[in-house]
Protein backbone atom coordinates (compact mmCIF):
# COMPACT_ATOMS: atom_id res chain seq x y z
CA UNK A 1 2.33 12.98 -13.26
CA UNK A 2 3.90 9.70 -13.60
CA UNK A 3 7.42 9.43 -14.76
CA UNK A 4 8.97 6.76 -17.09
CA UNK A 5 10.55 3.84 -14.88
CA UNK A 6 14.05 4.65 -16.68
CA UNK A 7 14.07 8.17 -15.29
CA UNK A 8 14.73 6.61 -12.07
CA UNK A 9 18.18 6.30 -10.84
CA UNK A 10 17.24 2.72 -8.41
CA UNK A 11 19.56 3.30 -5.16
CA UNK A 12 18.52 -0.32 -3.90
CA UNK A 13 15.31 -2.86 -5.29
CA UNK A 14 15.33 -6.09 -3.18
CA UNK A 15 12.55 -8.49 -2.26
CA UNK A 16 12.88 -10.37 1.12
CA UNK A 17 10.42 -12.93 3.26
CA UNK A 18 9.54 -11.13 6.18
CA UNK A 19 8.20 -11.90 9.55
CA UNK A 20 4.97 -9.72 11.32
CA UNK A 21 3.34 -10.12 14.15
CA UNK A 22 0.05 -8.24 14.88
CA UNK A 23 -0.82 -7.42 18.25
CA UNK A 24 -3.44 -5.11 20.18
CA UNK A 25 -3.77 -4.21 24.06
CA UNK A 26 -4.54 -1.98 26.27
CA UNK A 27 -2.61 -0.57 29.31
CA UNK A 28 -3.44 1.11 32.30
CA UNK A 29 -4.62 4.62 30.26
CA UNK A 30 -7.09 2.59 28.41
CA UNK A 31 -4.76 3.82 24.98
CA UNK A 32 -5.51 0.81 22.95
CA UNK A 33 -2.53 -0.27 20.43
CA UNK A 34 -2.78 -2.04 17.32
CA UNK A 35 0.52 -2.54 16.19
CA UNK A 36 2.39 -4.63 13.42
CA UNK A 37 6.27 -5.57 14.52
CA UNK A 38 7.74 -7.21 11.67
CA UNK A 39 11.26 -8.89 11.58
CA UNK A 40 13.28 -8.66 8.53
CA UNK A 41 16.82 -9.22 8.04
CA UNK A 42 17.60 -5.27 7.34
CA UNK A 43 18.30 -2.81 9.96
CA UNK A 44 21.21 -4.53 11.78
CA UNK A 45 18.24 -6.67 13.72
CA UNK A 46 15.86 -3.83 14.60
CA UNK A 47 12.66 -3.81 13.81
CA UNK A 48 9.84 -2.37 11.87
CA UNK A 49 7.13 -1.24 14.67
CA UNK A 50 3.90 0.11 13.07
CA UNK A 51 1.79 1.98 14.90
CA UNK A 52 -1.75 0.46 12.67
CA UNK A 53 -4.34 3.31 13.79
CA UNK A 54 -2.00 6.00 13.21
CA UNK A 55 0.19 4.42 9.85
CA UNK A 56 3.18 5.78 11.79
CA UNK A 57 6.35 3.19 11.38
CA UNK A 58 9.61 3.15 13.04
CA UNK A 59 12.59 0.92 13.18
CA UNK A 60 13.51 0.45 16.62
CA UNK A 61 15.38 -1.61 18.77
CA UNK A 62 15.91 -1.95 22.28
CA UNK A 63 18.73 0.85 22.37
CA UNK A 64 15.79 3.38 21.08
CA UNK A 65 14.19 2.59 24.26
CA UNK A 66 16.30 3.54 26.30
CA UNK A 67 15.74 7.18 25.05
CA UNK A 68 13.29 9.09 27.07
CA UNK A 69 10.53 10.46 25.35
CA UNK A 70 11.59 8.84 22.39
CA UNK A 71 8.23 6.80 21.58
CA UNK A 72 5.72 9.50 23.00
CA UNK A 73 7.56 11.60 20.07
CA UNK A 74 7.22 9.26 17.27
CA UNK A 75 3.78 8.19 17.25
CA UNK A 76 2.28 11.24 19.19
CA UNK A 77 1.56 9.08 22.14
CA UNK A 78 1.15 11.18 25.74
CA UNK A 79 4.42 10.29 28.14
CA UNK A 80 2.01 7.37 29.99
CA UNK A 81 1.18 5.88 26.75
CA UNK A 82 4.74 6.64 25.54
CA UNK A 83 5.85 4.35 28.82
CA UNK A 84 3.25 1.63 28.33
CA UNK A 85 4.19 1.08 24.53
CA UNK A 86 7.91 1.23 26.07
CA UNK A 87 6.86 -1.34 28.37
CA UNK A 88 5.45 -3.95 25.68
CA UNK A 89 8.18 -2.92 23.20
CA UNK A 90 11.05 -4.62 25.94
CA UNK A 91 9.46 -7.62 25.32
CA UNK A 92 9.56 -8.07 21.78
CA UNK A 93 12.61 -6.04 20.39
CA UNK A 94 15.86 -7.98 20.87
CA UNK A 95 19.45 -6.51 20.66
CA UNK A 96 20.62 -4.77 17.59
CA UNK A 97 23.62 -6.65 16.28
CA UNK A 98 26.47 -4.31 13.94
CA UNK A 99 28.63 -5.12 11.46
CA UNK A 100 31.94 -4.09 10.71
């Protein structure tokens, strides 16, 4: 059932150029990752990670890392995997920056 647009109540509607960058490897458990990491100017500089085999997105930033267990949990990755995609991760998420 498909309701009429004016029986939605909009919270936000905004259209923004984004930034994505597709990448796939393999570490040292042979887990390949396809992944889309796009940059937008939401989410106080985090970023949108998408895990492409799995449709699994989160935003993340490099204080999410330093959570243990905190990937494997996400996108249902084993605690190697978890650690690999950790690994890769430090290299492309910068620091979240807040506003007051």
């Amino acid at each position: 059932m498909t309701l009429p647009e004016h029986d939605l109540d909009f919270l936000s509607d905004s259209t923004e150029q984004t930034s994505t960058r597709f990448v796939t490897f393999i570490g040292p458990s042979l887990k390949r990752f396809d992944l889309a990491v796009t940059t937008t100017n939401r989410f106080y500089g985090k970023k949108l990670v998408t895990d492409l085999q799995n449709g699994k997105t989160a935003i993340l930033g490099s204080d999410d890392l330093e959570q243990e267990g905190y990937l494997a949990s996400i996108y249902g990755l084993s605690e190697e995997e978890g650690a690999e995609l950790e690994s890769f991760l430090h290299q492309v998420l910068g620091e979240p920056h807040f506003t007051d």
